[in-house]
N, C-alpha and C. Protein backbone atom coordinates (compact mmCIF):
# COMPACT_ATOMS: atom_id res chain seq x y z
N UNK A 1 42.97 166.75 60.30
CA UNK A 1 42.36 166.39 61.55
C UNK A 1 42.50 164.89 61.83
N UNK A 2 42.40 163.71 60.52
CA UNK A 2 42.34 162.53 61.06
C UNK A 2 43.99 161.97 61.48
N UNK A 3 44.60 162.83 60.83
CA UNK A 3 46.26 162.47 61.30
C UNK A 3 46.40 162.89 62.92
N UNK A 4 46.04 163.90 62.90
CA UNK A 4 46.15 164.23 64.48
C UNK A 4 45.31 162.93 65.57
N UNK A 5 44.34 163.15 65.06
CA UNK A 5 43.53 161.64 66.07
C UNK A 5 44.48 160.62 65.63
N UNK A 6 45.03 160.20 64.41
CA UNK A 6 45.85 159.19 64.33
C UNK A 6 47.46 159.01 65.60
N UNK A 7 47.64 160.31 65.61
CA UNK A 7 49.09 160.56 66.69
C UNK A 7 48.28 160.11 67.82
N UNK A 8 47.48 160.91 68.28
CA UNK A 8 47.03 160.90 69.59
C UNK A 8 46.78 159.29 70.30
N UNK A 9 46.36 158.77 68.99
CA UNK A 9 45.82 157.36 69.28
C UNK A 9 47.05 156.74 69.51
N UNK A 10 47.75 156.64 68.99
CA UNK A 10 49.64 156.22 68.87
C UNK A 10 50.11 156.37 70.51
N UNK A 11 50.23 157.95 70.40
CA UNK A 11 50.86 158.10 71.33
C UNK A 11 50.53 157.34 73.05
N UNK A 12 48.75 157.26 72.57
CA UNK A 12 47.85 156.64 74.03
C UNK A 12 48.17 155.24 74.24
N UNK A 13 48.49 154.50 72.81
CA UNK A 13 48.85 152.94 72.95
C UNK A 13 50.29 152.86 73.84
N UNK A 14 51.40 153.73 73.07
CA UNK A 14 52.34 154.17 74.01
C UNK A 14 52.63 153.88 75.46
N UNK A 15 52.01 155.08 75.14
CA UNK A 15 51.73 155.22 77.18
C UNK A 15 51.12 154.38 78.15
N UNK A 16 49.84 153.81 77.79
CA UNK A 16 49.19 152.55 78.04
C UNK A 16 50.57 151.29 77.89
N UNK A 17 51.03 150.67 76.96
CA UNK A 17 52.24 149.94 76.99
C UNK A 17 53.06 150.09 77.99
N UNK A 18 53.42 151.16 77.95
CA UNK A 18 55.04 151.55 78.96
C UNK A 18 53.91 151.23 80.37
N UNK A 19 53.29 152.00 80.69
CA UNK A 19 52.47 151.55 82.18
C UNK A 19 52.23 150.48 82.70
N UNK A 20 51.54 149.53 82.18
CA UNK A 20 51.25 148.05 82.04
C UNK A 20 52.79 147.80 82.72
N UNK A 21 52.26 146.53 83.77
CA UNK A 21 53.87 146.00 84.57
C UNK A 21 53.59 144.64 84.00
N UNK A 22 55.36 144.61 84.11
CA UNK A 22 55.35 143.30 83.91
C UNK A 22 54.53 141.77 84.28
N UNK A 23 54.49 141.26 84.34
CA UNK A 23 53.77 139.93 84.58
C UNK A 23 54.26 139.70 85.77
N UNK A 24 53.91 139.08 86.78
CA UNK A 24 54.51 138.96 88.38
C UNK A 24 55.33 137.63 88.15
N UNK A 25 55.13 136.83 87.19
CA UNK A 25 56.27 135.74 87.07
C UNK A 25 57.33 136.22 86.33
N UNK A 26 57.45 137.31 85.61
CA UNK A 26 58.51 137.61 84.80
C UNK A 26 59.64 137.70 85.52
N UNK A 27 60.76 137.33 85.44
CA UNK A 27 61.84 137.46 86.16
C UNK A 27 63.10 138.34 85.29
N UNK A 28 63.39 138.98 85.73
CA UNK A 28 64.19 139.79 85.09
C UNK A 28 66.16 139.21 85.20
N UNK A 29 66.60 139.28 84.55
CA UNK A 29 68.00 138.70 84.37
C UNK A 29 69.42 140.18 84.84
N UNK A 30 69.85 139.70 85.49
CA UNK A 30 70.48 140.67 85.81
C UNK A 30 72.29 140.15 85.34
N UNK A 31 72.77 141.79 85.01
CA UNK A 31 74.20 141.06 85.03
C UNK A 31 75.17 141.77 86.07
N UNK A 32 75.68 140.85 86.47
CA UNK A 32 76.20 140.72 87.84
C UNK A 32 78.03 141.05 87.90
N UNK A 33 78.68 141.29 86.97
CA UNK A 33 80.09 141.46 86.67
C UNK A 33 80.72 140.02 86.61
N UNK A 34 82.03 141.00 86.85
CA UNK A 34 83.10 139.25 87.32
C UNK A 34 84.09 139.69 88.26
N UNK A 35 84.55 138.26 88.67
CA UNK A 35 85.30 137.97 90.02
C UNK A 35 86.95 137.99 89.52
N UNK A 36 87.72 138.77 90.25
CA UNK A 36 88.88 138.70 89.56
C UNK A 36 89.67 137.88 90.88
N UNK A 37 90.20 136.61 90.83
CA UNK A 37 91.25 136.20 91.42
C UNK A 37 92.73 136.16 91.79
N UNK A 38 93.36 136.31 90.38
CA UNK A 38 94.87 137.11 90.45
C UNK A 38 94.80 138.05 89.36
N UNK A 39 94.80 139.15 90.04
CA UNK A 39 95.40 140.88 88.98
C UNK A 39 95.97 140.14 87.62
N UNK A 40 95.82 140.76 86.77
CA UNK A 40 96.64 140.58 85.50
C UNK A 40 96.40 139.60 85.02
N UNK A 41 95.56 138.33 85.09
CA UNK A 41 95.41 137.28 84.70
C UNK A 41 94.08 137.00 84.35
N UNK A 42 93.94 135.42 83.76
CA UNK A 42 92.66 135.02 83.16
C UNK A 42 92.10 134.18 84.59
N UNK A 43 92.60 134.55 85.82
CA UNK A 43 92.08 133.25 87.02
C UNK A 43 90.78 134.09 87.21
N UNK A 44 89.12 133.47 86.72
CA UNK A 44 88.36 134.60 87.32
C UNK A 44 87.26 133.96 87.12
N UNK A 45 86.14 134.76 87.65
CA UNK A 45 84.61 134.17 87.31
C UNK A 45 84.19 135.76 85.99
N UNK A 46 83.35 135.24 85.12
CA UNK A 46 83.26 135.83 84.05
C UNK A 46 81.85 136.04 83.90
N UNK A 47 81.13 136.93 83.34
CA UNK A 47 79.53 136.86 82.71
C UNK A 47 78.88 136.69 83.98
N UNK A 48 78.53 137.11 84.93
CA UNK A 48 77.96 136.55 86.34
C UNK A 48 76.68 137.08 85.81
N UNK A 49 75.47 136.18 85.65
CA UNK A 49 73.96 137.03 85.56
C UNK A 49 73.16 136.24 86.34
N UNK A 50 72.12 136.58 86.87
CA UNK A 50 71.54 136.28 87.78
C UNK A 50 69.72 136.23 87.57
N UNK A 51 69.05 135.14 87.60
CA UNK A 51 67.37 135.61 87.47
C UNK A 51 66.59 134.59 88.55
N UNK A 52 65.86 135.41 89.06
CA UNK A 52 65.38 135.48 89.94
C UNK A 52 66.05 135.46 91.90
N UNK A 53 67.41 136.16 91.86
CA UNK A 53 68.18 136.40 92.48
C UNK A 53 69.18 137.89 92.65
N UNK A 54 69.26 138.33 93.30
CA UNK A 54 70.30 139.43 93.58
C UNK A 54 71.62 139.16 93.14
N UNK A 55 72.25 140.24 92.93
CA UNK A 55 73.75 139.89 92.60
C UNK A 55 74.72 139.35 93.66
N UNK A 56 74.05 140.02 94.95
CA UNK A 56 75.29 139.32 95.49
C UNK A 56 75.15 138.00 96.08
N UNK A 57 74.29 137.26 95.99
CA UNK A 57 74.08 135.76 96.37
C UNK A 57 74.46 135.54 94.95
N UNK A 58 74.53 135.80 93.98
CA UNK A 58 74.97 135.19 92.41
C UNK A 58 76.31 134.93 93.08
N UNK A 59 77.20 136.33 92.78
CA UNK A 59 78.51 136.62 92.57
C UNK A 59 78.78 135.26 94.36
N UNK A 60 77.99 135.13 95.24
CA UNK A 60 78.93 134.12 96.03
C UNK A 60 78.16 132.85 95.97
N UNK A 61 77.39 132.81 95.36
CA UNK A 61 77.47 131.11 94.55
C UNK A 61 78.24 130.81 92.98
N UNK A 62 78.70 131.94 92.29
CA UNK A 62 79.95 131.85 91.79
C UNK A 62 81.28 131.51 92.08
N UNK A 63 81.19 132.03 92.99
CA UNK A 63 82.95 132.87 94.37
C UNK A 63 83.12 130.81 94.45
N UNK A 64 81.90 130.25 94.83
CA UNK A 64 82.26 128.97 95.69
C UNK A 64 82.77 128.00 94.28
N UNK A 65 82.85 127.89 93.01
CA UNK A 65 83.17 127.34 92.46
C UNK A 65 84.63 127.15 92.21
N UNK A 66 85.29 126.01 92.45
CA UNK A 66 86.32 125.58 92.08
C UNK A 66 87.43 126.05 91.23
N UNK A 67 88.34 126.27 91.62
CA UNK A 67 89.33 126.47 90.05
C UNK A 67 89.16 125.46 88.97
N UNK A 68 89.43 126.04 87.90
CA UNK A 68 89.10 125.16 86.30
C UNK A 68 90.73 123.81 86.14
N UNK A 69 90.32 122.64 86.21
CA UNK A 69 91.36 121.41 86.14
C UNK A 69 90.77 120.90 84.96
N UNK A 70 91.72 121.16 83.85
CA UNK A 70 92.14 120.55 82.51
C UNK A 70 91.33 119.21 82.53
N UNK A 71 92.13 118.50 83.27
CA UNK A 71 91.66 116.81 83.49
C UNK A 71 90.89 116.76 84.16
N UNK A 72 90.10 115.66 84.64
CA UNK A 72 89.27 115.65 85.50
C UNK A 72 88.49 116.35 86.36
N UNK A 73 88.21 116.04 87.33
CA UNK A 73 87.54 116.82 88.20
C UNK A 73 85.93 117.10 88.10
N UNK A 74 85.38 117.35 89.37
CA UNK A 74 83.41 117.14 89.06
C UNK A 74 83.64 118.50 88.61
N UNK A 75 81.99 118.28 87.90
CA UNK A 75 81.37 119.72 87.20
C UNK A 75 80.51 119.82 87.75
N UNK A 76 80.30 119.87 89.29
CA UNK A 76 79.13 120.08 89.92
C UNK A 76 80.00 120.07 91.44
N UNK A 77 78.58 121.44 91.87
CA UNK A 77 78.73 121.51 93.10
C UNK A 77 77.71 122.03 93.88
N UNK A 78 77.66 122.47 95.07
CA UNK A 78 76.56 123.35 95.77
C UNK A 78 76.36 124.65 96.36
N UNK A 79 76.07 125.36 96.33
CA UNK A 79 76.65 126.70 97.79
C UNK A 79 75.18 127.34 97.56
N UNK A 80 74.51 127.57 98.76
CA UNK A 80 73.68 128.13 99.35
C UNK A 80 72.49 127.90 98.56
N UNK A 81 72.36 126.55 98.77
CA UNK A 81 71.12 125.94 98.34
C UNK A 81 71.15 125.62 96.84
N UNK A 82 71.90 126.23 95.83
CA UNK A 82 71.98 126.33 94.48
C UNK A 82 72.50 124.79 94.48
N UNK A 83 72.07 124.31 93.16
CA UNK A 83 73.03 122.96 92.60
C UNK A 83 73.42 123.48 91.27
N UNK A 84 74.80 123.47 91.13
CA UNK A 84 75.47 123.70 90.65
C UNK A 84 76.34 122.42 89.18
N UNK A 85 75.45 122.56 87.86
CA UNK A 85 76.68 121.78 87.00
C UNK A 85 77.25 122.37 85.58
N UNK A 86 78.50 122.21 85.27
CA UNK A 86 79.23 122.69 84.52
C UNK A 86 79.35 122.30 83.30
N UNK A 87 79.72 122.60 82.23
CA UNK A 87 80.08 122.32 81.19
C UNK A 87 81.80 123.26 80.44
N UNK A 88 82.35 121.90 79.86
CA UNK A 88 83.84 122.30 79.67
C UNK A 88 83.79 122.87 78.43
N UNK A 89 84.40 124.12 77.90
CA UNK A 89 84.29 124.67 76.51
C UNK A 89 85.96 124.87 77.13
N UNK A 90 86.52 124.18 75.99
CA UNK A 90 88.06 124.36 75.49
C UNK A 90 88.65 125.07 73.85
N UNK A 91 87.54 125.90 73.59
CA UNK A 91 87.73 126.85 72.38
C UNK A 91 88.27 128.05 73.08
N UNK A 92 89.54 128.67 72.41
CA UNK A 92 90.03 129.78 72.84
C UNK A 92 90.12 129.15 74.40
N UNK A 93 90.07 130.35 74.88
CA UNK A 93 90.59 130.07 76.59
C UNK A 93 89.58 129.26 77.44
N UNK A 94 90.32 127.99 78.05
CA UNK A 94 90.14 126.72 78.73
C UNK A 94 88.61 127.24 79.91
N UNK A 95 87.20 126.96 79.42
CA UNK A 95 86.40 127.73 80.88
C UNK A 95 85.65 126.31 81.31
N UNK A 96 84.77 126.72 81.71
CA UNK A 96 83.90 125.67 82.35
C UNK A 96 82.52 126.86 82.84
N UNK A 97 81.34 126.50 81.49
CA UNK A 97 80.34 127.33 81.72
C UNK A 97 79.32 126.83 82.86
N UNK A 98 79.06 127.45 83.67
CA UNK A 98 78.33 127.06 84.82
C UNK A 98 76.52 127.34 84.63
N UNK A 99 76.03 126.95 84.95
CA UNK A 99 74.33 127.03 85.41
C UNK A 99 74.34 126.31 86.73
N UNK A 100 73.70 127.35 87.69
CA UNK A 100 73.38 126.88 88.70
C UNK A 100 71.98 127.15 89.43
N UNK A 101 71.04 126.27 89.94
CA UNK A 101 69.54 126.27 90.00
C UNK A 101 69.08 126.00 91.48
N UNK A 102 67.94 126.79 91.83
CA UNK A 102 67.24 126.85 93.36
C UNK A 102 65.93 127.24 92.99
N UNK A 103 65.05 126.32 92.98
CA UNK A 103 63.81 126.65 92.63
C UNK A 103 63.86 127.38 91.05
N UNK A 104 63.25 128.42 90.93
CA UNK A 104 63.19 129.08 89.93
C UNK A 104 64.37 129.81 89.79
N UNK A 105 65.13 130.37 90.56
CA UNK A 105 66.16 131.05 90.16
C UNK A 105 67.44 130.26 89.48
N UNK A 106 68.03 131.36 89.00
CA UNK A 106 68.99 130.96 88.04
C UNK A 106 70.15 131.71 88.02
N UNK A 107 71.60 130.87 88.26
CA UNK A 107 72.72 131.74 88.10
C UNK A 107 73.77 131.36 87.05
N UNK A 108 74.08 131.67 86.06
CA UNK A 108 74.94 131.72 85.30
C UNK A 108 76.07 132.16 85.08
N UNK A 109 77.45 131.40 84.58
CA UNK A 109 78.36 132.47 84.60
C UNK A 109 80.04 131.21 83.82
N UNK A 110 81.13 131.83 83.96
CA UNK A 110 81.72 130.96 83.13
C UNK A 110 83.25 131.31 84.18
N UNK A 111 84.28 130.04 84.26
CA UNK A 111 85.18 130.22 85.26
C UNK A 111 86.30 129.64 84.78
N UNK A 112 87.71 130.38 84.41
CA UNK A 112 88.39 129.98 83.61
C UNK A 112 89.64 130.00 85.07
């Protein structure tokens, strides 16, 4: 008998858990695909995730980022309110990992 009250009790924490919503600040992270520029190739936006934003304002404050230049060139930019700055990772294939910020939201993603 006390195993059974033991399940029951289990199972009620359970259910109680799963019900309970998230926190209203929790922002959930979404992943958003990638942008392919030329067929067959590495020209693309990569990892697109998105928090506190939809995918498709991600994927076109991605879209607006620059092609990747070896040398020079800013690591920052803007599109639709986002500010946009980069960082160069030249391990394996040449990218430039992006974070881009508007208030609380957040878009991430990497553009080789």
């Amino acid at each position: 008998m006390r195993i059974r009250a033991g399940i029951v009790a289990c199972a009620v924490a359970v259910l109680v858990a799963v019900a309970v919503p998230a926190p209203a600040g929790a922002a959930v992270t979404r992943q958003c695909g990638q942008i392919s520029f030329t067929p067959d190739s590495d020209d693309g936006i990569f990892d697109v995730r998105a928090r506190g934003v939809g995918c498709r304002t991600a994927r076109r404050v991605a879209r607006a980022a620059r092609p990747l230049k070896i040398v020079g060139g800013s690591r920052r930019y803007s599109s639709r309110g986002f500010t946009c700055r980069g960082t160069f990772d030249d391990e394996g294939l040449p990218t430039v990992r992006w974070r881009c910020t508007r208030g609380s939201a957040v878009v991430r993603f990497e553009r080789s």
